[in-house]
Structure formats: structure tokens, C-alpha cells
C-alpha atoms as a PDB file:
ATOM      1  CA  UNK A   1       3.589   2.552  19.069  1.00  0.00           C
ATOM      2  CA  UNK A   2       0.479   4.494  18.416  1.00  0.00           C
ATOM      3  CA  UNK A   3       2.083   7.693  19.466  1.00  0.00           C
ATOM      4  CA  UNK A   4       4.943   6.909  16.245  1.00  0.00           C
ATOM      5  CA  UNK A   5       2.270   6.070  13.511  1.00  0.00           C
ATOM      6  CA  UNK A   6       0.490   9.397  14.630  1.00  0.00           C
ATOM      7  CA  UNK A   7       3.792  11.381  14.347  1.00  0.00           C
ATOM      8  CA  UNK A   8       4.561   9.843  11.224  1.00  0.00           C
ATOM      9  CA  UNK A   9       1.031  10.962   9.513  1.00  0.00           C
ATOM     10  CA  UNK A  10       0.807  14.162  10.878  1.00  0.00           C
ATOM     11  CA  UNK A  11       4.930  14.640   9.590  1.00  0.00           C
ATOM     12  CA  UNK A  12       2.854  13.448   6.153  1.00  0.00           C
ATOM     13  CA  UNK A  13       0.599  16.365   6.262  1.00  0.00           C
ATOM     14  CA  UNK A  14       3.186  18.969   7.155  1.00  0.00           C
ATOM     15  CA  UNK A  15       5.441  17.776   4.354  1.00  0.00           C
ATOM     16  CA  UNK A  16       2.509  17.424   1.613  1.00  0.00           C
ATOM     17  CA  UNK A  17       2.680  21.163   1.687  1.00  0.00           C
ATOM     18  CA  UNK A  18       5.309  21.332  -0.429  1.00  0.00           C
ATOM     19  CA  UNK A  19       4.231  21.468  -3.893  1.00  0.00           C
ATOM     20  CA  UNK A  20       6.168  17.867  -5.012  1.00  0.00           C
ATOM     21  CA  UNK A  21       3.864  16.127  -2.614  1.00  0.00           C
ATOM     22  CA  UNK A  22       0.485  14.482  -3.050  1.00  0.00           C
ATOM     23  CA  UNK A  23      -1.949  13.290  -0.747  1.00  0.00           C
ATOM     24  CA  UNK A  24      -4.660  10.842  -1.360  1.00  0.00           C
ATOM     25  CA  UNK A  25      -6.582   8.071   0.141  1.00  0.00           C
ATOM     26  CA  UNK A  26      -7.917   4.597  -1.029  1.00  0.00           C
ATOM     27  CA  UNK A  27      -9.694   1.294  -0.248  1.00  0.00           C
ATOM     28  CA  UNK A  28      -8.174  -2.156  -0.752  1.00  0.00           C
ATOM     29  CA  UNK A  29      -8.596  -5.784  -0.007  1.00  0.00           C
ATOM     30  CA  UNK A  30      -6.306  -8.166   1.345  1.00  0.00           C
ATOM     31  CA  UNK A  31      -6.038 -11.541   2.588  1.00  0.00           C
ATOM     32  CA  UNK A  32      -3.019 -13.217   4.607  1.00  0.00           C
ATOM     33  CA  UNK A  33      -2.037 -16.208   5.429  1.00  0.00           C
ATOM     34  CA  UNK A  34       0.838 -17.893   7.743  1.00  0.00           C
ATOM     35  CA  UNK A  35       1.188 -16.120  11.200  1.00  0.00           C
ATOM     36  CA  UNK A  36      -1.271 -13.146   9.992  1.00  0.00           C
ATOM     37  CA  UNK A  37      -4.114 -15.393   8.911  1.00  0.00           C
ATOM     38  CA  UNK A  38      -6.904 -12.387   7.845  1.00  0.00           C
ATOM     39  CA  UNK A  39      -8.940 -11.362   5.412  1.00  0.00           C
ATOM     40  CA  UNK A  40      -9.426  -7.327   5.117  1.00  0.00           C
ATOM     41  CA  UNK A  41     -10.945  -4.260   3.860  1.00  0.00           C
ATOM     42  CA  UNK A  42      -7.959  -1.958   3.722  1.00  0.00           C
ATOM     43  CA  UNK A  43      -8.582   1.843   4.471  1.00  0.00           C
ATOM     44  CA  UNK A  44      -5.063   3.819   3.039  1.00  0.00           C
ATOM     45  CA  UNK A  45      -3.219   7.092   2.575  1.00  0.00           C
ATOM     46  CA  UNK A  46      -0.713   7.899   0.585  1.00  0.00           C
ATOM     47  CA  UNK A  47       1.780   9.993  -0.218  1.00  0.00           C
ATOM     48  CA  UNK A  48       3.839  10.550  -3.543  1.00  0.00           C
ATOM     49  CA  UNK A  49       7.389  12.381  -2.615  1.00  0.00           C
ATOM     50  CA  UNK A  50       8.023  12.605  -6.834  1.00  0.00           C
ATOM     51  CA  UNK A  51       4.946  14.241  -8.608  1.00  0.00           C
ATOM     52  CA  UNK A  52       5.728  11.554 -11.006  1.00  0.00           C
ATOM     53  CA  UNK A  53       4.095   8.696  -9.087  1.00  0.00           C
ATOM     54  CA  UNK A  54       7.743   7.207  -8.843  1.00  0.00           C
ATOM     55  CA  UNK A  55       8.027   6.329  -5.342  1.00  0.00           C
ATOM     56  CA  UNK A  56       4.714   6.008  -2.910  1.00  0.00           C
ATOM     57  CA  UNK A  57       4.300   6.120   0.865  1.00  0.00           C
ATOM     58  CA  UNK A  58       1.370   4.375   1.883  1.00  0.00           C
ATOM     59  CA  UNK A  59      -0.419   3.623   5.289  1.00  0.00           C
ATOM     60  CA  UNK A  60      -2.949   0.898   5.803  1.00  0.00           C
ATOM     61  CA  UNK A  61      -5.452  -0.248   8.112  1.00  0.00           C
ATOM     62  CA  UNK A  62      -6.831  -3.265   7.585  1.00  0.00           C
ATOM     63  CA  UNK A  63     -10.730  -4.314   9.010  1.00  0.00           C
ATOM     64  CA  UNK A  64     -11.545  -7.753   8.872  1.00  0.00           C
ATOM     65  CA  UNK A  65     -12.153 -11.321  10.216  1.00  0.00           C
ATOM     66  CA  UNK A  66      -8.834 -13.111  11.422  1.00  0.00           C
ATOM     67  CA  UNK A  67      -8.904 -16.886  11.944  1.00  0.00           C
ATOM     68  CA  UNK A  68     -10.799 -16.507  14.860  1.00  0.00           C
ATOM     69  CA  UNK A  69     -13.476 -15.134  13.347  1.00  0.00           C
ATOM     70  CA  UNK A  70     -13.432 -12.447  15.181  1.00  0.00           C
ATOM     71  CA  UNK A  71     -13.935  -8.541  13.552  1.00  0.00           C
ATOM     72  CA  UNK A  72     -11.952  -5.836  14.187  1.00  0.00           C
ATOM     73  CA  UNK A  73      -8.364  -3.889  13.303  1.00  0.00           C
ATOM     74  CA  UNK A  74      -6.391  -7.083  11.766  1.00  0.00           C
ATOM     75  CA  UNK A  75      -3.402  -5.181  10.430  1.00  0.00           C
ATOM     76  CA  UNK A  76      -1.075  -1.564   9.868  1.00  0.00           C
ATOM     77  CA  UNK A  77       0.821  -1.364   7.348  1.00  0.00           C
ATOM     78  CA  UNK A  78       3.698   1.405   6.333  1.00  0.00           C
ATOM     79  CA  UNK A  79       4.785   0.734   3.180  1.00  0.00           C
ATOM     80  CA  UNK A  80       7.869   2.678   0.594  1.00  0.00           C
ATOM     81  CA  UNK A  81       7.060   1.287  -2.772  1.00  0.00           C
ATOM     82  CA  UNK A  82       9.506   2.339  -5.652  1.00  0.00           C
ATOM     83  CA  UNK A  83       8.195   2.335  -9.296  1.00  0.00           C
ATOM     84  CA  UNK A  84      11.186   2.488 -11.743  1.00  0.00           C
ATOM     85  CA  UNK A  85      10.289   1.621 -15.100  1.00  0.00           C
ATOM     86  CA  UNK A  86       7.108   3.216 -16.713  1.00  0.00           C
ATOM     87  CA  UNK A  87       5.003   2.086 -19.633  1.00  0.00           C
ATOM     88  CA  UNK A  88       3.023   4.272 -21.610  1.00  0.00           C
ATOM     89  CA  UNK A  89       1.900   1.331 -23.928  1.00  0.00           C
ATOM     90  CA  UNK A  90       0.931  -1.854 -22.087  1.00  0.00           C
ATOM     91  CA  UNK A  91      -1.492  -4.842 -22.504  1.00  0.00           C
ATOM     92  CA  UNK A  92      -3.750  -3.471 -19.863  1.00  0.00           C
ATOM     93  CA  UNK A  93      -4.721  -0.471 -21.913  1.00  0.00           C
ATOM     94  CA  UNK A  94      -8.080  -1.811 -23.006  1.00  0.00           C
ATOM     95  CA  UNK A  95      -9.483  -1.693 -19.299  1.00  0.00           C
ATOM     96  CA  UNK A  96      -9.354   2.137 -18.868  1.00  0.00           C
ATOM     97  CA  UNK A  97     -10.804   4.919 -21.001  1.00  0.00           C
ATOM     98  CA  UNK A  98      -7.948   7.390 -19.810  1.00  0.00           C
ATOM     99  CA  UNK A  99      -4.445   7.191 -20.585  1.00  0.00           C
ATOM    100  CA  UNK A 100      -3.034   5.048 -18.280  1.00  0.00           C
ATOM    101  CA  UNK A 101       0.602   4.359 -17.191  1.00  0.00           C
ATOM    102  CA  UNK A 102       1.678   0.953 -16.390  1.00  0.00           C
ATOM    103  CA  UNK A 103       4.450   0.826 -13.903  1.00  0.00           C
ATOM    104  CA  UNK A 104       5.090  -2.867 -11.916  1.00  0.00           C
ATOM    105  CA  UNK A 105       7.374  -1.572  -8.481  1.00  0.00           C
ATOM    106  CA  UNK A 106       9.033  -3.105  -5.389  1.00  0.00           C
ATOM    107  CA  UNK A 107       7.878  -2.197  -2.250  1.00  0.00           C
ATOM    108  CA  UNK A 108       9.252  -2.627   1.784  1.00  0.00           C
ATOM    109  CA  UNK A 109       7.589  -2.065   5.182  1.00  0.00           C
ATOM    110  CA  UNK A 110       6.631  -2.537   8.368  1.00  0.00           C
ATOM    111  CA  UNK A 111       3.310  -4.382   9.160  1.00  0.00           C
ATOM    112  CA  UNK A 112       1.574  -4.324  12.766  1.00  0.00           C
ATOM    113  CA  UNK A 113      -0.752  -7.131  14.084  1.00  0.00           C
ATOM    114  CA  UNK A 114      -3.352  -7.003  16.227  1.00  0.00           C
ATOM    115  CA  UNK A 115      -1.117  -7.134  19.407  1.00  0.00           C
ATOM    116  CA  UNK A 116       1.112  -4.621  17.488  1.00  0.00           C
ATOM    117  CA  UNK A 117       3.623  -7.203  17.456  1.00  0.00           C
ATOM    118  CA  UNK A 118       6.086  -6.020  13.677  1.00  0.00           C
ATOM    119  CA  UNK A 119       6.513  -7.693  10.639  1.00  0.00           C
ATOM    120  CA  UNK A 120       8.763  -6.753   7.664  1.00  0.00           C
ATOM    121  CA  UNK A 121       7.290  -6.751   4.569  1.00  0.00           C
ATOM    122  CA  UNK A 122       8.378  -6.962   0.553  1.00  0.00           C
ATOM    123  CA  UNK A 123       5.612  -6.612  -1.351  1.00  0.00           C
ATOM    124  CA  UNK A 124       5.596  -6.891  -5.549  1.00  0.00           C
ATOM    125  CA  UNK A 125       2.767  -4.542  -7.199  1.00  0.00           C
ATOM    126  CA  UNK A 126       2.988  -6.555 -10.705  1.00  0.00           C
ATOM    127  CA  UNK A 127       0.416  -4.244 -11.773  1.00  0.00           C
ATOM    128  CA  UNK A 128       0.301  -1.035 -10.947  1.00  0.00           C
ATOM    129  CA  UNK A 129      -1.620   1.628 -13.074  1.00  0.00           C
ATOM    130  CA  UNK A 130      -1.812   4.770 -12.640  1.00  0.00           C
ATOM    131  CA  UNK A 131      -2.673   8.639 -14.398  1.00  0.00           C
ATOM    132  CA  UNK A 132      -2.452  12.574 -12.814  1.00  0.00           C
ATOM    133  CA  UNK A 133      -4.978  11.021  -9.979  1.00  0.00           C
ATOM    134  CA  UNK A 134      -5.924   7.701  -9.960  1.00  0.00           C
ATOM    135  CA  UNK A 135      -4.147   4.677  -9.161  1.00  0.00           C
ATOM    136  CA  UNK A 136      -4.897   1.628  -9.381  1.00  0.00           C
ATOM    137  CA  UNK A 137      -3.348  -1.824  -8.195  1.00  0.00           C
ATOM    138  CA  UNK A 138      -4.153  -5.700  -8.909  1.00  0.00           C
ATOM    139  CA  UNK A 139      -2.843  -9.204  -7.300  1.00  0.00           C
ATOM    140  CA  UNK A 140      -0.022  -7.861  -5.539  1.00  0.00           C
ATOM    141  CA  UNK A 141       1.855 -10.434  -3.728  1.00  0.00           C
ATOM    142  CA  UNK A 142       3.658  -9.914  -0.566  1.00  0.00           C
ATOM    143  CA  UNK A 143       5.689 -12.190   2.084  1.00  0.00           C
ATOM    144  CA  UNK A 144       6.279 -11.084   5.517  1.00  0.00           C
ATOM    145  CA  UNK A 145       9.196 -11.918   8.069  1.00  0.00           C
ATOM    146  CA  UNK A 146       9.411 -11.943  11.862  1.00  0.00           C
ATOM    147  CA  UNK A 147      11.430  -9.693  14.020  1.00  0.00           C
ATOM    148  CA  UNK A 148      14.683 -12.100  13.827  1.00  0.00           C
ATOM    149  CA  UNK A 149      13.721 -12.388   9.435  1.00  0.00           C
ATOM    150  CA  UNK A 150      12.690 -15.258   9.279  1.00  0.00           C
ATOM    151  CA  UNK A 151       9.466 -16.166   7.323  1.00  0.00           C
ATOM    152  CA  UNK A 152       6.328 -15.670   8.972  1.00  0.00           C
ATOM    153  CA  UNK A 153       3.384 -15.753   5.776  1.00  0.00           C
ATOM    154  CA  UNK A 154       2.590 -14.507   2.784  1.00  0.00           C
ATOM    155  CA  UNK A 155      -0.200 -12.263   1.249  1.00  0.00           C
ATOM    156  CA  UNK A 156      -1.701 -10.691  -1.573  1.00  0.00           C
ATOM    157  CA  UNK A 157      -3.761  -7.544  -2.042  1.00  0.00           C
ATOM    158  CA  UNK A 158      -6.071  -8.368  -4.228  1.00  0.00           C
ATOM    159  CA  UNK A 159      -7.501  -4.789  -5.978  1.00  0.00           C
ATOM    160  CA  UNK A 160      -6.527  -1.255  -4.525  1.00  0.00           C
ATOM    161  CA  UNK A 161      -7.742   2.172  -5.980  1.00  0.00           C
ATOM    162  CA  UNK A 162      -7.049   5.529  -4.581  1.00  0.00           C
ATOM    163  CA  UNK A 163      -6.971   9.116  -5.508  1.00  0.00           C
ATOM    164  CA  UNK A 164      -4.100  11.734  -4.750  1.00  0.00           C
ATOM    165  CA  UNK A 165      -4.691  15.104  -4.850  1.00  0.00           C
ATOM    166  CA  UNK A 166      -2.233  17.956  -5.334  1.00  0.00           C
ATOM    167  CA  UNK A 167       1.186  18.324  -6.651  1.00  0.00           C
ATOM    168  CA  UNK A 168       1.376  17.806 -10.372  1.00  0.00           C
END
């Protein structure tokens, strides 16, 4: 399992050579609860495939206390998140000093416990702001399912920000 995640970032850094791609990095934080009961600071890359911030590949690793108490690696998450519809002119406007797009997406993936047992997860970024290098993300909600799809928990992330670099 380790051995895949590393393949799949270093394939990330080969393909961000192409000029379409950007690479960038951010913090989070996250709680979950059901099966995945955590709270985390989220260290993530990600990559945007469009150079118009339509569709994002990002990788996670959350640090936290789980219900144990107990600090340490709670979570990895690989996430696609698709961002169809744009806003130029939104209610959130007043919060930036740049010209920021406002662009609510759906987003799938693949979480990893502790254990490294999987989880698939849909994930709603309600908002989701973003310029030429700066994104930004606030109360996304997410719910998580077992290997067999059933429900296993819920989350939300509660602020994200990260910078890309390159590409546009």
C-alpha cells in the first residue's frame, strides 16, 4: 500500500511537467466521526490537470488525536474533486482583497486509516474559492463507506488553504 501512494506522487511530479499541470501544497483541518473518529491537522498536495482550477487531485495526511487519544498518522486521503460551475460574482467577495472565483464541486476518493484499512469517500466543497494561486476551502462535508459501501461516518474539513504553483 505504501509502495502505490509513492508511485502515485512521484507519477504526480513527472506529469506536473507538462505545462497544464500545477503543483501546490496546503494545510487543513478535519474532524471525523463514525468508524474514523479523529480530529486532524491535514498536510496536502495537489495537483490541477486543467490550468483552470476545474478538476483537483489532492493527497492528504492527516496528524491528530483519534478516540484513543492517542497522536499520530490518523488518515490518507486521495481525492478527484470536479468544479463545474464558476462564479466570478458571489456573496463571499467581501472576505478577500483579490479577485476571487467561487466554484462549489463534487469530489470522490479513497481514504486510508491507521491500519490502512480503505474507505470511499464523496466529499461536497460548498465553498470553494479560489484565484491564479490560492485556494481556499470552508465546511466541506464528507461521508465515507466501507469496502462492501455501506456507511461507515461522516466528516467535515473545516478550513483548507493551499498554493499551486506553475501552469497558468
Amino acid at each position: 500500500m505504501k509502495k502505490l501512494i509513492l508511485l502515485l506522487v512521484i507519477s504526480i511530479c513527472l506529469l506536473s511537467s507538462l505545462n497544464a499541470f500545477s503543483l501546490g501544497y496546503g494545510v487543513s483541518t478535519s474532524g471525523n466521526a463514525g468508524a474514523l473518529k479523529s480530529a486532524s491537522v491535514n498536510l496536502k498536495g495537489l495537483c490541477d490537470f486543467t490550468s483552470s482550477r476545474r478538476a483537483l487531485l489532492t493527497v492528504d495526511a492527516g496528524f491528530g488525536f483519534n478516540n484513543s487519544l492517542t497522536f499520530g498518522l490518523n488518515n490518507i486521503d486521495i481525492k478527484l474533486s470536479a468544479y463545474p460551475v464558476v462564479f466570478s460574482k458571489h456573496i463571499f467577495s467581501f472576505m478577500f482583497i483579490n479577485s476571487m472565483a467561487y466554484a462549489p464541486g463534487l469530489g470522490v476518493g479513497v481514504m486510508f486509516d491507521r491500519d490502512f484499512n480503505h474507505y470511499y469517500t464523496v466529499n461536497l466543497d460548498l465553498i470553494h474559492l479560489y484565484d491564479t494561486q490560492y485556494v481556499y476551502d470552508f465546511l466541506s462535508p464528507m461521508i465515507y463507506f466501507d469496502k462492501e459501501f455501506k456507511y461507515a461516518g461522516w466528516g467535515v474539513e473545516l478550513f483548507s488553504m493551499s498554493i499551486l504553483f506553475g501552469g497558468r
